[in-house]
N, C-alpha and C. Protein backbone atom coordinates (compact mmCIF):
# COMPACT_ATOMS: atom_id res chain seq x y z
N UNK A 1 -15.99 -153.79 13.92
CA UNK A 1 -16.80 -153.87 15.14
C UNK A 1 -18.27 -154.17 14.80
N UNK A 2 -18.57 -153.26 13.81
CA UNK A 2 -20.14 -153.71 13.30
C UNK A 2 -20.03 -155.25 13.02
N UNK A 3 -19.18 -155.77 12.61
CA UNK A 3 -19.42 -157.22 11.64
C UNK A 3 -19.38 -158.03 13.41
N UNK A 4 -18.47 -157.43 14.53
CA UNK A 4 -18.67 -158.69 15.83
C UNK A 4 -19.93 -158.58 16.55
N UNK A 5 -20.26 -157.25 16.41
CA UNK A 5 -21.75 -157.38 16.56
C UNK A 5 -22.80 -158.11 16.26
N UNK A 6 -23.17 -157.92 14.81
CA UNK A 6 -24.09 -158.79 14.07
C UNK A 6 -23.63 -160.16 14.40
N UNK A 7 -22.66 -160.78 14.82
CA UNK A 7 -22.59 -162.07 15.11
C UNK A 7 -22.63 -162.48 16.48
N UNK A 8 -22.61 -161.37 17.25
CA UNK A 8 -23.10 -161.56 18.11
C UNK A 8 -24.79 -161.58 18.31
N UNK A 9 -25.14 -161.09 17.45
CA UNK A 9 -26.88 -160.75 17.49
C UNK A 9 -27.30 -162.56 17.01
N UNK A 10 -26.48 -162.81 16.32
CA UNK A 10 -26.86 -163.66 15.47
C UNK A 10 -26.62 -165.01 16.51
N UNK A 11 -26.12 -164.85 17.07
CA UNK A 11 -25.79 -165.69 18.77
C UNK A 11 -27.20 -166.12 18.92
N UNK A 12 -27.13 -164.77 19.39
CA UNK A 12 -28.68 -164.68 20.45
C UNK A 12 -29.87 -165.16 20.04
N UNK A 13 -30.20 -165.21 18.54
CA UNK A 13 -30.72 -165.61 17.63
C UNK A 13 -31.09 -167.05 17.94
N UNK A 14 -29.76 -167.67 17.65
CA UNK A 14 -29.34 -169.08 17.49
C UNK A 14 -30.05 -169.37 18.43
N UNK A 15 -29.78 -168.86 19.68
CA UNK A 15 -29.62 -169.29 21.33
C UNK A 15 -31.58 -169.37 21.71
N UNK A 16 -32.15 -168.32 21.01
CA UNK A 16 -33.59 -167.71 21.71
C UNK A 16 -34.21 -168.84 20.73
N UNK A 17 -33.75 -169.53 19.42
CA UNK A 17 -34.61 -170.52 18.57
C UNK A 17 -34.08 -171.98 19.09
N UNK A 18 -33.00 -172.05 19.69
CA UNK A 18 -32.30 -173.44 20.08
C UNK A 18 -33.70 -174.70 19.98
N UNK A 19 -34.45 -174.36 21.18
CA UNK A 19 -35.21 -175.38 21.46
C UNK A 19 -36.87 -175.45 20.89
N UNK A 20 -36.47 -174.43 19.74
CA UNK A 20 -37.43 -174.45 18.70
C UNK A 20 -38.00 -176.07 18.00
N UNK A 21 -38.88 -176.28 17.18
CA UNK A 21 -38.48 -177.14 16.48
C UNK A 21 -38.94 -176.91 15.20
N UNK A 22 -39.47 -175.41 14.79
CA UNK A 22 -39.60 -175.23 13.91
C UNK A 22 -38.48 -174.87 12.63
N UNK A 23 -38.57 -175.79 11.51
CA UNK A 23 -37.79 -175.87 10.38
C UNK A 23 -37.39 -174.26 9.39
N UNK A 24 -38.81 -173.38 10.19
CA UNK A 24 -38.44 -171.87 9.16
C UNK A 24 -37.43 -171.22 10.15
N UNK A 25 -37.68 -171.58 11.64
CA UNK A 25 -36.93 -170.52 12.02
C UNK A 25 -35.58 -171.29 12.05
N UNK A 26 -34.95 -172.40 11.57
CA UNK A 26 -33.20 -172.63 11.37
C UNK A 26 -33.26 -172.26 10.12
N UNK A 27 -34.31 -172.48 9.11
CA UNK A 27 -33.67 -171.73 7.88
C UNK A 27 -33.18 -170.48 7.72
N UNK A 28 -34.37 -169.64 8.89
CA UNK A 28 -33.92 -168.09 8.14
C UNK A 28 -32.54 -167.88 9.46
N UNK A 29 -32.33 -168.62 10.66
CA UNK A 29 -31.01 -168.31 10.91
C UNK A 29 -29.66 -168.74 10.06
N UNK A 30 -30.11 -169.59 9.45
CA UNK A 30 -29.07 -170.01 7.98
C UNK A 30 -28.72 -168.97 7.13
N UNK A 31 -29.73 -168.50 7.11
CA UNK A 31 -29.93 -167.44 5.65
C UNK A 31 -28.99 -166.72 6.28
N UNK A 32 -29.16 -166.07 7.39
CA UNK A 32 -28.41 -164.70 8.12
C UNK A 32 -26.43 -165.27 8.24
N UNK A 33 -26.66 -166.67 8.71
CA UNK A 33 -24.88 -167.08 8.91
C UNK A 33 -24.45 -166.48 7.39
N UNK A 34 -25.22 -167.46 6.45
CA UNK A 34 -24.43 -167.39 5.03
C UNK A 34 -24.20 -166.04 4.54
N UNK A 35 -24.93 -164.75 4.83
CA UNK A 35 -24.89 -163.53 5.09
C UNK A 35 -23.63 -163.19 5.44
N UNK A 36 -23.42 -163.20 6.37
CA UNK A 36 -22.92 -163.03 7.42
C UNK A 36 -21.12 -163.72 6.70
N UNK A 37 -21.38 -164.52 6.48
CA UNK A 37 -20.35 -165.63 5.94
C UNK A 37 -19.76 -165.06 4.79
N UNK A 38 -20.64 -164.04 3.96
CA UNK A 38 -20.05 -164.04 2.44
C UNK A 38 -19.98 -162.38 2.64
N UNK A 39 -19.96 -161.67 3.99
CA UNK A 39 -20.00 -160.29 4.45
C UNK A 39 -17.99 -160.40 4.70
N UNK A 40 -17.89 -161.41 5.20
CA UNK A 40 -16.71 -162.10 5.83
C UNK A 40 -15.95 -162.12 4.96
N UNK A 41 -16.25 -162.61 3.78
CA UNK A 41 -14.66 -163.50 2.61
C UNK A 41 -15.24 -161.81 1.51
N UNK A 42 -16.00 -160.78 1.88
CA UNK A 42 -15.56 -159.95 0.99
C UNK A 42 -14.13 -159.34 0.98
């Protein structure tokens, strides 16, 4: 349940930078997927 959470946070994330166009804030939502990603295939 914790792990559908955080991806859900990580949604919102995505969603509140969408129409960003700054390059740090998709990196550090990158940083968090791949997180997120290698939280997953443990």
């Amino acid at each position: 349940m914790k792990l559908f959470n955080t991806i859900l946070l990580l949604k919102n994330i995505v969603y509140e930078n969408f129409d960003s166009s700054k390059i740090e804030d998709l990196k550090s939502i990158y940083k968090n997927l791949l997180f997120v990603k290698l939280e997953i295939d443990k």
